[in-house]
PDB file of N, CA and C in Angstrom:
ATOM      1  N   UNK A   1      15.179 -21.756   8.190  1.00  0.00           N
ATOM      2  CA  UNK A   1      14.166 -21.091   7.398  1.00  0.00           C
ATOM      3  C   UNK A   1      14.656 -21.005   5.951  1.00  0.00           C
ATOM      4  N   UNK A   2      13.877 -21.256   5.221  1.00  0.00           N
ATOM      5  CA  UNK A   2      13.856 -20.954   3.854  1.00  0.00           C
ATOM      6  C   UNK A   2      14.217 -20.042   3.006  1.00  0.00           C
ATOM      7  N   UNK A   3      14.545 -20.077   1.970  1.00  0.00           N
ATOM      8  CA  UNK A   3      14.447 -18.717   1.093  1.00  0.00           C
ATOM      9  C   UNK A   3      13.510 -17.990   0.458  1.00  0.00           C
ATOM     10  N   UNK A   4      12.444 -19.520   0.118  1.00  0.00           N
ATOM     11  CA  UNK A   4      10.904 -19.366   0.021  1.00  0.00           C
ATOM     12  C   UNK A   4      10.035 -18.342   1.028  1.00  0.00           C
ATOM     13  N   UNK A   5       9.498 -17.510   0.789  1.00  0.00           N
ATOM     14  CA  UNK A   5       8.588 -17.050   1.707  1.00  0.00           C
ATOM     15  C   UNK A   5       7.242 -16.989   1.754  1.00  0.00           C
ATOM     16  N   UNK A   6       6.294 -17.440   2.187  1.00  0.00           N
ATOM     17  CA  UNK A   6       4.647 -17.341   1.875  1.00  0.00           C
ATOM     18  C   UNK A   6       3.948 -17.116   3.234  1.00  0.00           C
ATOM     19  N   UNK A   7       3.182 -16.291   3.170  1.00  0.00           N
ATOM     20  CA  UNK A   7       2.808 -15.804   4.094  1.00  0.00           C
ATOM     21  C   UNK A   7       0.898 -15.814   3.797  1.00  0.00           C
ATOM     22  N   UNK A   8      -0.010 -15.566   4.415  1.00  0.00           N
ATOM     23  CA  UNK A   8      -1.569 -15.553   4.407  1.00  0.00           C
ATOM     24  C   UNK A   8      -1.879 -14.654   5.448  1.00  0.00           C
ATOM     25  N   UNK A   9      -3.296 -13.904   5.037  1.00  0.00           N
ATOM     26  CA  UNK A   9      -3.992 -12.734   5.643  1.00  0.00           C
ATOM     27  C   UNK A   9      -5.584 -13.152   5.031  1.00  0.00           C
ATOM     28  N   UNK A  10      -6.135 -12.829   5.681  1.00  0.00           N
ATOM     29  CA  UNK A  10      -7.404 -12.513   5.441  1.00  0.00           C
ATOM     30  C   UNK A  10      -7.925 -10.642   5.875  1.00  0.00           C
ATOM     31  N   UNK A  11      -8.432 -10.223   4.807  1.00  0.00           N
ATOM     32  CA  UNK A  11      -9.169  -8.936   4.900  1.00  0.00           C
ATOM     33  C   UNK A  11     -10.336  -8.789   4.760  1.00  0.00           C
ATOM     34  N   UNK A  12     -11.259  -7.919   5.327  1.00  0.00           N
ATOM     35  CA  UNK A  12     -12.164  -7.712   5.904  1.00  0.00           C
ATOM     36  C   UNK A  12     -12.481  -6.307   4.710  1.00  0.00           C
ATOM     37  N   UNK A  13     -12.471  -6.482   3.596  1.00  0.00           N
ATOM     38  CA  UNK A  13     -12.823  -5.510   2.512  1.00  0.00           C
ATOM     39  C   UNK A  13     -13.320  -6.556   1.274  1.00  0.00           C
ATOM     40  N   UNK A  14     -13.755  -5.085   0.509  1.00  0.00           N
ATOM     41  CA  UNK A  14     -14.316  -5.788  -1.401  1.00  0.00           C
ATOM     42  C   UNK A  14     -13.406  -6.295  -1.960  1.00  0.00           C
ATOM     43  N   UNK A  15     -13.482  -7.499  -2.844  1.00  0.00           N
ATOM     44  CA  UNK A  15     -12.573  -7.671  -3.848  1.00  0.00           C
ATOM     45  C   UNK A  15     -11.353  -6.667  -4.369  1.00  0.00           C
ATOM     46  N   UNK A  16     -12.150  -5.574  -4.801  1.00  0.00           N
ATOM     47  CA  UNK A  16     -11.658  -4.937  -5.606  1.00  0.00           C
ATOM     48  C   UNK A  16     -10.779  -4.048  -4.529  1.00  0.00           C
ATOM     49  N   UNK A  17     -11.112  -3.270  -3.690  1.00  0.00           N
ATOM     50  CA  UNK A  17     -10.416  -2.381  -2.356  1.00  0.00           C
ATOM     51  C   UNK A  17      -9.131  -3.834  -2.365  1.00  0.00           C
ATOM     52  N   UNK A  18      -9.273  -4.882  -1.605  1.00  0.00           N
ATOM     53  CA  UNK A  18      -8.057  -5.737  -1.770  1.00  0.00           C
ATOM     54  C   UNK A  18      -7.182  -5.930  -2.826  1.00  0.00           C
ATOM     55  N   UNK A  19      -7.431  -6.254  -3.880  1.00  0.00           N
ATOM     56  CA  UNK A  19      -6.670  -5.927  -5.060  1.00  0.00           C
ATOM     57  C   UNK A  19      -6.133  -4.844  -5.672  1.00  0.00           C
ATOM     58  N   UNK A  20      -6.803  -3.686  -5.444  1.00  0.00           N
ATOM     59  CA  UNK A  20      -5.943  -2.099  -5.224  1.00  0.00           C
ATOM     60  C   UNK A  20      -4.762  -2.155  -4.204  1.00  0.00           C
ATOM     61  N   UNK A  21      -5.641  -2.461  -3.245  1.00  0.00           N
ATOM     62  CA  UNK A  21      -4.229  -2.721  -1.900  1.00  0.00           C
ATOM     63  C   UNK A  21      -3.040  -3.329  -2.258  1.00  0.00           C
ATOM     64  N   UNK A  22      -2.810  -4.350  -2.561  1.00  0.00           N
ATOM     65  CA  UNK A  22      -2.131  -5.276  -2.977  1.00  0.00           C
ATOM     66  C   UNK A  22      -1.183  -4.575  -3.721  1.00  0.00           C
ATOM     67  N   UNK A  23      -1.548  -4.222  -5.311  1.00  0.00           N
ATOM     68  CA  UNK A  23      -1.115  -3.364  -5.887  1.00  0.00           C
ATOM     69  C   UNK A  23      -0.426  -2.287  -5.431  1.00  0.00           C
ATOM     70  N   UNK A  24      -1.058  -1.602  -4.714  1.00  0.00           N
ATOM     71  CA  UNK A  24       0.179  -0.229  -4.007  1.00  0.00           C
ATOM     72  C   UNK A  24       1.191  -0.911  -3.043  1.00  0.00           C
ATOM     73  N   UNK A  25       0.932  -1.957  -2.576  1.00  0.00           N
ATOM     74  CA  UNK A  25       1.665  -2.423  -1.256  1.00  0.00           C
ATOM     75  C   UNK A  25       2.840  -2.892  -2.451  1.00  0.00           C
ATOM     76  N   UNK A  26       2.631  -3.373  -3.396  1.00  0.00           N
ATOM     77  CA  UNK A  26       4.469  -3.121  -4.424  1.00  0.00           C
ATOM     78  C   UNK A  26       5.310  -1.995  -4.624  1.00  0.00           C
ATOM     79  N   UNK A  27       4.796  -0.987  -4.027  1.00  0.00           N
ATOM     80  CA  UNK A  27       5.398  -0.055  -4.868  1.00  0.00           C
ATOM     81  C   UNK A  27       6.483   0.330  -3.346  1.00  0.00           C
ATOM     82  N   UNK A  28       6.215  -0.247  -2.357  1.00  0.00           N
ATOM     83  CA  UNK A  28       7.328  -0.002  -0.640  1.00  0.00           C
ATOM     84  C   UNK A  28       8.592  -1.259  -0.768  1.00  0.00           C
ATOM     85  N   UNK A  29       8.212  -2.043  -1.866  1.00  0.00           N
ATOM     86  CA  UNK A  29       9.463  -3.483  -2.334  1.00  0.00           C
ATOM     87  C   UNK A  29      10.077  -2.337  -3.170  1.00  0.00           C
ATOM     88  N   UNK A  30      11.431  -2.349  -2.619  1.00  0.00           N
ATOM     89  CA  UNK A  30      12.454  -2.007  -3.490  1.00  0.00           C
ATOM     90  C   UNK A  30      12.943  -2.175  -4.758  1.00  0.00           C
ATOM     91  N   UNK A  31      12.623  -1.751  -5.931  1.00  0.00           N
ATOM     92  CA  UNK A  31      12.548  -2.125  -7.493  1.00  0.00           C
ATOM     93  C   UNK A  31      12.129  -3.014  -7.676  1.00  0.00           C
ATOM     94  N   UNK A  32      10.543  -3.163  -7.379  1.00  0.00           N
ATOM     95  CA  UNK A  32       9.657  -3.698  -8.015  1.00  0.00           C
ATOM     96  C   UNK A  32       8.614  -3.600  -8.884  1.00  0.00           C
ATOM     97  N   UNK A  33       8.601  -4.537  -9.857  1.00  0.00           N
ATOM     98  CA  UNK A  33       7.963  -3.857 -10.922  1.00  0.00           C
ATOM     99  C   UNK A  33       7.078  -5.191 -11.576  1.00  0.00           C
ATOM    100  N   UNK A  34       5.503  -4.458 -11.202  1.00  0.00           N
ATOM    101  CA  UNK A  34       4.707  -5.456 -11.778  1.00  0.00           C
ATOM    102  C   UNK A  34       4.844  -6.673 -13.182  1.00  0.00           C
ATOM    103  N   UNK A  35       4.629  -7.641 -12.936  1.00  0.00           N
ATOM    104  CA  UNK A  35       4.840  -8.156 -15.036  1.00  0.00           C
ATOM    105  C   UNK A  35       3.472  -8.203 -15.475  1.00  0.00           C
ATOM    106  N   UNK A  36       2.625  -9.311 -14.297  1.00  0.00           N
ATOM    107  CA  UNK A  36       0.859  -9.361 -14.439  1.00  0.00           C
ATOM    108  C   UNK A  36      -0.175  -9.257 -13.934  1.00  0.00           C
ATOM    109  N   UNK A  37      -0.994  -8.707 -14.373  1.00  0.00           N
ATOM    110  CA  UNK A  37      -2.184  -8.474 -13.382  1.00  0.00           C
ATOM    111  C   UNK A  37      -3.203  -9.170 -14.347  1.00  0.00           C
ATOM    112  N   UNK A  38      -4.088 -10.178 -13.094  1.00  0.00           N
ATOM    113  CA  UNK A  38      -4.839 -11.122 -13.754  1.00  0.00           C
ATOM    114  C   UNK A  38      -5.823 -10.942 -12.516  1.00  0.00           C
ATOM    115  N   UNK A  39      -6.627  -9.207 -13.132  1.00  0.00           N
ATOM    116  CA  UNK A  39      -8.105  -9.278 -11.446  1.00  0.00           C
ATOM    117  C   UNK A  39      -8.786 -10.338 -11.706  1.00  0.00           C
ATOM    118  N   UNK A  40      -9.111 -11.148 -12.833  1.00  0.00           N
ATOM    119  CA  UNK A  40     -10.452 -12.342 -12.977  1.00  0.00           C
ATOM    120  C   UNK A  40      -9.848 -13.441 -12.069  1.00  0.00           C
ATOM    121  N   UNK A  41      -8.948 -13.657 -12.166  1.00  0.00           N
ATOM    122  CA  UNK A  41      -8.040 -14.610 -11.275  1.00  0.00           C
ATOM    123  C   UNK A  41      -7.646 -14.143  -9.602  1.00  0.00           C
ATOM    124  N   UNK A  42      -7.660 -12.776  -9.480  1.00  0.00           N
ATOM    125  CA  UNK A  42      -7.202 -12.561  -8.393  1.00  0.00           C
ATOM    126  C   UNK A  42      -5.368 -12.798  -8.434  1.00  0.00           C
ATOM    127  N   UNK A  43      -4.864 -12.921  -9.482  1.00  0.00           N
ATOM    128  CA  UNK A  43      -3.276 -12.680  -9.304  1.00  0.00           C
ATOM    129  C   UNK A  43      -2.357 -11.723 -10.025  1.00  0.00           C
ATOM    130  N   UNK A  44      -1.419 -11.482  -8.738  1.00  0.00           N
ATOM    131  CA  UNK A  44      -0.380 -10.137  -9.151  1.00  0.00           C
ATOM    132  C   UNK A  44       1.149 -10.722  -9.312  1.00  0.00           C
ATOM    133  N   UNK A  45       1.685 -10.596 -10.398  1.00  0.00           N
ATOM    134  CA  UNK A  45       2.793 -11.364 -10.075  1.00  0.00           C
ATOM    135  C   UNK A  45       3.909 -10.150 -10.353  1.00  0.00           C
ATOM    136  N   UNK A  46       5.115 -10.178  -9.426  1.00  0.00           N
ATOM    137  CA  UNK A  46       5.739  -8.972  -9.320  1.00  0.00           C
ATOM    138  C   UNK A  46       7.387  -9.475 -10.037  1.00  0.00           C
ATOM    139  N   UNK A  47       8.147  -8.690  -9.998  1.00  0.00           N
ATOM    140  CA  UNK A  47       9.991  -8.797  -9.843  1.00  0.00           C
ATOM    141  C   UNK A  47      10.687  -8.070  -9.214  1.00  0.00           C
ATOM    142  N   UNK A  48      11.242  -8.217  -8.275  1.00  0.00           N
ATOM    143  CA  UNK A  48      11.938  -7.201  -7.599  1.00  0.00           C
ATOM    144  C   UNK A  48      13.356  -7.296  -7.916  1.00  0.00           C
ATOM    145  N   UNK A  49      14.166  -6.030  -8.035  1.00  0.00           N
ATOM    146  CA  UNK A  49      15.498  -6.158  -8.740  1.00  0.00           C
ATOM    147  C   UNK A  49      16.457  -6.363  -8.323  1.00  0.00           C
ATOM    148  N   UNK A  50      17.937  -6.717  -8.918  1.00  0.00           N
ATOM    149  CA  UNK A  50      19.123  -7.565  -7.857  1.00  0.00           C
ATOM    150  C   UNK A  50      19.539  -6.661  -7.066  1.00  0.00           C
ATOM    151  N   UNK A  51      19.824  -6.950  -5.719  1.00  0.00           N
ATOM    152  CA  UNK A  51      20.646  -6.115  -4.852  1.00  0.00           C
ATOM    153  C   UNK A  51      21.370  -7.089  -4.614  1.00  0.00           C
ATOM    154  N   UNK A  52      22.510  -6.306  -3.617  1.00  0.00           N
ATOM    155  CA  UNK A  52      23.637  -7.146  -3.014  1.00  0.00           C
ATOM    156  C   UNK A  52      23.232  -8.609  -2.037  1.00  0.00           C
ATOM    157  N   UNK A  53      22.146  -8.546  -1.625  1.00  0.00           N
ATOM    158  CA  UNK A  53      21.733  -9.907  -1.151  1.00  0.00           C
ATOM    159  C   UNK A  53      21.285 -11.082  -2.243  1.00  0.00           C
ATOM    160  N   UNK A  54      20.154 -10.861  -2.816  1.00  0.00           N
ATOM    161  CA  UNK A  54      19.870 -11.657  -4.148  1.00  0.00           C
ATOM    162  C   UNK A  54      20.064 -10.969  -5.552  1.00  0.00           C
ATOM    163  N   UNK A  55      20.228 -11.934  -7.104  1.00  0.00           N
ATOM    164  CA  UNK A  55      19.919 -11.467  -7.961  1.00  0.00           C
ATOM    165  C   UNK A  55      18.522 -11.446  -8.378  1.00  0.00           C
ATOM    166  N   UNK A  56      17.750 -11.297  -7.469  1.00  0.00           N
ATOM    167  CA  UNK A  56      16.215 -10.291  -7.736  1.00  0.00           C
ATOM    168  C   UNK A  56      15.403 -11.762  -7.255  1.00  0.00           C
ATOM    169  N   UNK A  57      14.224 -10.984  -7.112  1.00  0.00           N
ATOM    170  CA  UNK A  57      13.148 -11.610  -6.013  1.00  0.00           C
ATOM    171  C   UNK A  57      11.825 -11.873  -7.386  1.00  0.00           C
ATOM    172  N   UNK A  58      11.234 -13.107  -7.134  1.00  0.00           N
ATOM    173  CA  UNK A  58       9.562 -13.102  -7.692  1.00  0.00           C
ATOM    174  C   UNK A  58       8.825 -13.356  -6.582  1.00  0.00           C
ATOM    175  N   UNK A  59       7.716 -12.092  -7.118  1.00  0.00           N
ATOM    176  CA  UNK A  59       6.467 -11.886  -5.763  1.00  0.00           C
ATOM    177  C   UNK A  59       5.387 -12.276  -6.561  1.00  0.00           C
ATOM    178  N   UNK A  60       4.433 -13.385  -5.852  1.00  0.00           N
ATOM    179  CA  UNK A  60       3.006 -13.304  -6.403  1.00  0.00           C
ATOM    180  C   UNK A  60       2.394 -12.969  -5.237  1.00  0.00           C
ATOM    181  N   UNK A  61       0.792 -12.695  -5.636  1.00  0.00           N
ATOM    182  CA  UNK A  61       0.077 -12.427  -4.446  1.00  0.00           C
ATOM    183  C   UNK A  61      -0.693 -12.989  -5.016  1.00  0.00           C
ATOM    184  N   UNK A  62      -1.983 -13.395  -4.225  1.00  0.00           N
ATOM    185  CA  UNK A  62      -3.466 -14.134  -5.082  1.00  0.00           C
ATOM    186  C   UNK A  62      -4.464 -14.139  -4.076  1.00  0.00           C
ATOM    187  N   UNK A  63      -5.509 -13.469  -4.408  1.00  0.00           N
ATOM    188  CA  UNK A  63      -6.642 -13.136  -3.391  1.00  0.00           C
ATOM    189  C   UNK A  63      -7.733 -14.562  -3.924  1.00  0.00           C
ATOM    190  N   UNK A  64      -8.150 -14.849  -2.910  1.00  0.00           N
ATOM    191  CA  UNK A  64      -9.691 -15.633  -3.176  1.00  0.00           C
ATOM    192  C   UNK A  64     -10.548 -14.653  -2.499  1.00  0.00           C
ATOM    193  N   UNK A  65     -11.670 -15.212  -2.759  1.00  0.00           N
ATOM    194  CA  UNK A  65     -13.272 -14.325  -2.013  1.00  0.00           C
ATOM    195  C   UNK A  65     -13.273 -15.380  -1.191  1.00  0.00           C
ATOM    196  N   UNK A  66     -13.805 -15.061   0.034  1.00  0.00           N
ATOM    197  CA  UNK A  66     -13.839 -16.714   1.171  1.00  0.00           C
ATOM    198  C   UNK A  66     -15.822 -16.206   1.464  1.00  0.00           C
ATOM    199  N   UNK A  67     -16.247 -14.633   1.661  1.00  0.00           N
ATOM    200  CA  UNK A  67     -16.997 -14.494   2.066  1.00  0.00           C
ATOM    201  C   UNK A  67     -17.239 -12.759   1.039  1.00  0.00           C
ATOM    202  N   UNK A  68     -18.597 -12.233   1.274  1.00  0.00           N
ATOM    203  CA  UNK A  68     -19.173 -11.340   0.417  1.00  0.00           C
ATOM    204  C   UNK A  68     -17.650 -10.778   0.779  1.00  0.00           C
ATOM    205  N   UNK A  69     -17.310  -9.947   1.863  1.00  0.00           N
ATOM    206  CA  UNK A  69     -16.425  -8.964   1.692  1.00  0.00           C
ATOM    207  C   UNK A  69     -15.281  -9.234   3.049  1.00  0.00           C
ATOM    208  N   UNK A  70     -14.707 -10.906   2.736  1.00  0.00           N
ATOM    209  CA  UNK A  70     -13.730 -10.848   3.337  1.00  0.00           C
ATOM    210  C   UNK A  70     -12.714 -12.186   2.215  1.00  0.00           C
ATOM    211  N   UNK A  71     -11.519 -11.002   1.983  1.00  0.00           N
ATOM    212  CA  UNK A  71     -10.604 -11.921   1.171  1.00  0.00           C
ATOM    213  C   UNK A  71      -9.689 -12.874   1.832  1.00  0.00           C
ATOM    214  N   UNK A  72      -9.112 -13.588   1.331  1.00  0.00           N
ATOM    215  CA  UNK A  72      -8.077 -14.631   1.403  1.00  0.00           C
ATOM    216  C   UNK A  72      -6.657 -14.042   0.895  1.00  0.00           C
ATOM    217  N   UNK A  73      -5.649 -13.689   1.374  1.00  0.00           N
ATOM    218  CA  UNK A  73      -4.847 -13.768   0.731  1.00  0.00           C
ATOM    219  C   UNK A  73      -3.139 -14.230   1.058  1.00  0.00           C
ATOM    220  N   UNK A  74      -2.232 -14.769  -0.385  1.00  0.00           N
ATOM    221  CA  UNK A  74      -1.113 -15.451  -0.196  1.00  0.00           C
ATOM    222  C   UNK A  74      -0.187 -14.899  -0.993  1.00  0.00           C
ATOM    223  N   UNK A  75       0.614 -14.268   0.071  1.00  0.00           N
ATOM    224  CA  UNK A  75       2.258 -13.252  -0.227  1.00  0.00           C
ATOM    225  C   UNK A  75       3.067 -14.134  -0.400  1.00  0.00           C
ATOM    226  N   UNK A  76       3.463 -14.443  -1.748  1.00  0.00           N
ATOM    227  CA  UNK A  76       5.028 -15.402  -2.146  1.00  0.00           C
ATOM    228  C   UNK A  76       5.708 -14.277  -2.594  1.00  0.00           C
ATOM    229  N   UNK A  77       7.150 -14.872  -2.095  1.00  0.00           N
ATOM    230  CA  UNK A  77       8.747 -13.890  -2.651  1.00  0.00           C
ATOM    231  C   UNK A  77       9.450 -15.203  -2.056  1.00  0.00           C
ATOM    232  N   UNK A  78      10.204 -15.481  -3.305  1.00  0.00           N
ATOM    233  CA  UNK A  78      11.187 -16.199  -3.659  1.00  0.00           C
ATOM    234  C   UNK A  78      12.357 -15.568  -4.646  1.00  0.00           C
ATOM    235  N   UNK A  79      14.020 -16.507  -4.156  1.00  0.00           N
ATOM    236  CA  UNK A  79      14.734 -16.047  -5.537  1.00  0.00           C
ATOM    237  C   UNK A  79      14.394 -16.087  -6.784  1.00  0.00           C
ATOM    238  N   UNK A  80      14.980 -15.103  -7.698  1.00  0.00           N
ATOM    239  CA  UNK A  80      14.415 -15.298  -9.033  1.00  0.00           C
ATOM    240  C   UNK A  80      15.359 -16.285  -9.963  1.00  0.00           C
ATOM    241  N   UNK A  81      16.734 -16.249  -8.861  1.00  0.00           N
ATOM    242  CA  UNK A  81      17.660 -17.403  -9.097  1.00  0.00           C
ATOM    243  C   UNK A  81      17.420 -19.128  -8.290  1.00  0.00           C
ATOM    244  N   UNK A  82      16.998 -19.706  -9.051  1.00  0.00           N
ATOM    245  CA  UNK A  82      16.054 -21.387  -8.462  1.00  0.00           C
ATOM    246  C   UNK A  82      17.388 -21.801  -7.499  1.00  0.00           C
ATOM    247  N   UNK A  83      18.664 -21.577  -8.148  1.00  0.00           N
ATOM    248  CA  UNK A  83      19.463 -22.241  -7.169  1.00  0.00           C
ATOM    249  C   UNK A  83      20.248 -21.672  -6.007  1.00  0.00           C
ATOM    250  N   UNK A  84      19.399 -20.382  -5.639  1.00  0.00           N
ATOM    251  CA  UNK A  84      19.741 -19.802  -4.691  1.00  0.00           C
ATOM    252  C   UNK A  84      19.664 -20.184  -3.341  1.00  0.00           C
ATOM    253  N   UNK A  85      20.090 -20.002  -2.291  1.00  0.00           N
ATOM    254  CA  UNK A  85      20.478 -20.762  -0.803  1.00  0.00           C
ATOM    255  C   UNK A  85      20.225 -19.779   0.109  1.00  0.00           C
ATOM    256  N   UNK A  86      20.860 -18.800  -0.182  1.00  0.00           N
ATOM    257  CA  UNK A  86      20.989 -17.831   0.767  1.00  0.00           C
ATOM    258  C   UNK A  86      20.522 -16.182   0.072  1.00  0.00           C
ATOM    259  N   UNK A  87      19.667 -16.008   1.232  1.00  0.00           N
ATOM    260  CA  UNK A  87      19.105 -14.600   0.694  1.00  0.00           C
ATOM    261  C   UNK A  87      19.168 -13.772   1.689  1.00  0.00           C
ATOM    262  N   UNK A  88      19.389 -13.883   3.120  1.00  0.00           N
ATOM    263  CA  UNK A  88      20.015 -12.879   4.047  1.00  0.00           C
ATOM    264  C   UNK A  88      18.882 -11.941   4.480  1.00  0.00           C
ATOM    265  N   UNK A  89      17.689 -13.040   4.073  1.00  0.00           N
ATOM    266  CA  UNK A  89      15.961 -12.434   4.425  1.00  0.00           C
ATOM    267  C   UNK A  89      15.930 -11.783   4.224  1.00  0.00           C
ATOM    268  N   UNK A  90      15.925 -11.447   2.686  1.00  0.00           N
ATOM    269  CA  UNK A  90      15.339 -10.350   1.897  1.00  0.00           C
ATOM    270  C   UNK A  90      13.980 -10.977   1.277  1.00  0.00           C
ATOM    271  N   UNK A  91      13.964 -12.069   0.915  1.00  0.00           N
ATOM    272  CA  UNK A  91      12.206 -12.610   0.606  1.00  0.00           C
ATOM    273  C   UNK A  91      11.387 -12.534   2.182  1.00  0.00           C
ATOM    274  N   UNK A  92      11.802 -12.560   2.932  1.00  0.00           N
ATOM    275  CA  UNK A  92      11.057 -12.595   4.416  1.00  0.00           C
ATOM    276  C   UNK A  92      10.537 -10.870   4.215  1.00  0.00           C
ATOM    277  N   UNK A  93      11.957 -10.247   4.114  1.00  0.00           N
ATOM    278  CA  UNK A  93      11.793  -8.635   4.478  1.00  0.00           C
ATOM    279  C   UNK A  93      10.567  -7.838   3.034  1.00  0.00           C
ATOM    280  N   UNK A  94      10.073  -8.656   1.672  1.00  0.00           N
ATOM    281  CA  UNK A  94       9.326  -8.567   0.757  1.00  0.00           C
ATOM    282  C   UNK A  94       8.077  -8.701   1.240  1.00  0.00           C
ATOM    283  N   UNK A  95       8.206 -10.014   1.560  1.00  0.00           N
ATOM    284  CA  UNK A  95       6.715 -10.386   2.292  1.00  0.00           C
ATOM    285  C   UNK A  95       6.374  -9.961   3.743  1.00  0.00           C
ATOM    286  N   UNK A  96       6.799  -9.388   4.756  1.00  0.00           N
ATOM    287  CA  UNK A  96       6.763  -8.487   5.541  1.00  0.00           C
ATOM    288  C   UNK A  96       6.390  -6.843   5.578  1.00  0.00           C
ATOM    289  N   UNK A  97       7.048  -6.461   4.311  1.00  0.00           N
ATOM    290  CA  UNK A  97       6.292  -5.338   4.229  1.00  0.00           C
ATOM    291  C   UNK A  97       4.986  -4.985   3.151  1.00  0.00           C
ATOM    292  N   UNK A  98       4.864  -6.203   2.551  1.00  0.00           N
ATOM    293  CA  UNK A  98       3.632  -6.129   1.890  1.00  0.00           C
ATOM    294  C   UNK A  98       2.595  -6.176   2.947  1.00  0.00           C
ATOM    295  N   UNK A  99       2.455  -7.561   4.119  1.00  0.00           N
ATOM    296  CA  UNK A  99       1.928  -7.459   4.680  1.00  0.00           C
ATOM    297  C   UNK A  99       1.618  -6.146   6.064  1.00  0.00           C
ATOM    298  N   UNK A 100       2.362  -5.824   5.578  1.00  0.00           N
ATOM    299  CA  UNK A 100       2.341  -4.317   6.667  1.00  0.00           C
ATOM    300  C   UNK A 100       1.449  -3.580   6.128  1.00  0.00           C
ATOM    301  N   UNK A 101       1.817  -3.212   4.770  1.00  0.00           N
ATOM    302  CA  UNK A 101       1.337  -2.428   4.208  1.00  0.00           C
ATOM    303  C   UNK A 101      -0.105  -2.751   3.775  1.00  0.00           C
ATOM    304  N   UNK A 102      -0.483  -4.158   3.711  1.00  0.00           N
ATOM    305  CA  UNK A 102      -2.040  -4.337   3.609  1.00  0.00           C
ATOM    306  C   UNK A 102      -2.717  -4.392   5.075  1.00  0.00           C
ATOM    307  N   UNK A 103      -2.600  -4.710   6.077  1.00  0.00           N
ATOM    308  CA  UNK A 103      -2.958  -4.284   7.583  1.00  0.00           C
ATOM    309  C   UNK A 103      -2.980  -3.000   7.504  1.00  0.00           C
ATOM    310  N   UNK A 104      -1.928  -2.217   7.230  1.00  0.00           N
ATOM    311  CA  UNK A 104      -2.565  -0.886   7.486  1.00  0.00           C
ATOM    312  C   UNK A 104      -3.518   0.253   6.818  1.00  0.00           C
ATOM    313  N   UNK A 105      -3.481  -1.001   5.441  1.00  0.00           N
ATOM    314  CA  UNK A 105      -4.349  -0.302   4.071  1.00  0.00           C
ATOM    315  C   UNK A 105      -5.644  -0.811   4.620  1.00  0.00           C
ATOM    316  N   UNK A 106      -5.803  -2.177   5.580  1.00  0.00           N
ATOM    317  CA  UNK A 106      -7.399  -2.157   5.858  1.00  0.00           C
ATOM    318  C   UNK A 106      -8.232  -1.679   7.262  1.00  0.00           C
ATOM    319  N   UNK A 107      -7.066  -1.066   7.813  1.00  0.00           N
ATOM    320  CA  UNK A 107      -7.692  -0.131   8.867  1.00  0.00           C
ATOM    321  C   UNK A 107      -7.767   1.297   8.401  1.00  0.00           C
ATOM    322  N   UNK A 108      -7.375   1.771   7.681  1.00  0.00           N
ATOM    323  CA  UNK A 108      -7.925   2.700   7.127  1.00  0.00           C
ATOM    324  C   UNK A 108      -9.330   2.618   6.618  1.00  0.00           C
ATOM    325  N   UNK A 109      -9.697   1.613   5.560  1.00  0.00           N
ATOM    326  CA  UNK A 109     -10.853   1.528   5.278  1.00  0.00           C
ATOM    327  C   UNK A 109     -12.158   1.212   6.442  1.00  0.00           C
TER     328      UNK A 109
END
């Protein structure tokens, strides 16, 4: 397995409810800290900071509309170092709890 991580969900909410989601689901990644938010685009692009496994993680997320009110969406976390090898699944453990955290943000709704 990779160091790359990408992962896909589809949700069963509005644009906008998904892209809120998204947004809070950064704030359970360990020093992460937004750089852009591009809602016309549907993309969030994140940094998460060095720990003892990597020197820091880049997260994008990017929603499409597939249907009135069900999104598309694709969780990347990768090193923020290109020639990194080994990350000791900490981009797995990024994109894992985002996706947690949006499953459980759309059963609530």
């Amino acid at each position: 397995m990779g160091v790359h991580q990408i992962r896909k969900i589809e949700l069963s909410l509005s644009f906008d409810e998904v892209f809120n989601l998204c947004i809070s689901s950064l704030d359970i990644v360990t020093r992460c800290k937004i750089k852009n938010l591009d809602k016309s685009n549907g993309i969030i692009e994140a940094s998460a900071g060095i720990s003892w496994k990597t020197w820091g993680d880049k997260i994008s997320i990017k929603i499409h509309k597939k249907e009135e009110n069900l999104m598309g969406i694709e969780i990347s976390s990768k090193p923020a170092l290109s020639t990194t090898i080994i990350d000791y699944g900490k981009n797995k453990a990024n994109v894992e709890k985002i996706l947690c955290h949006l499953k459980e943000g759309s059963e609530k709704n």
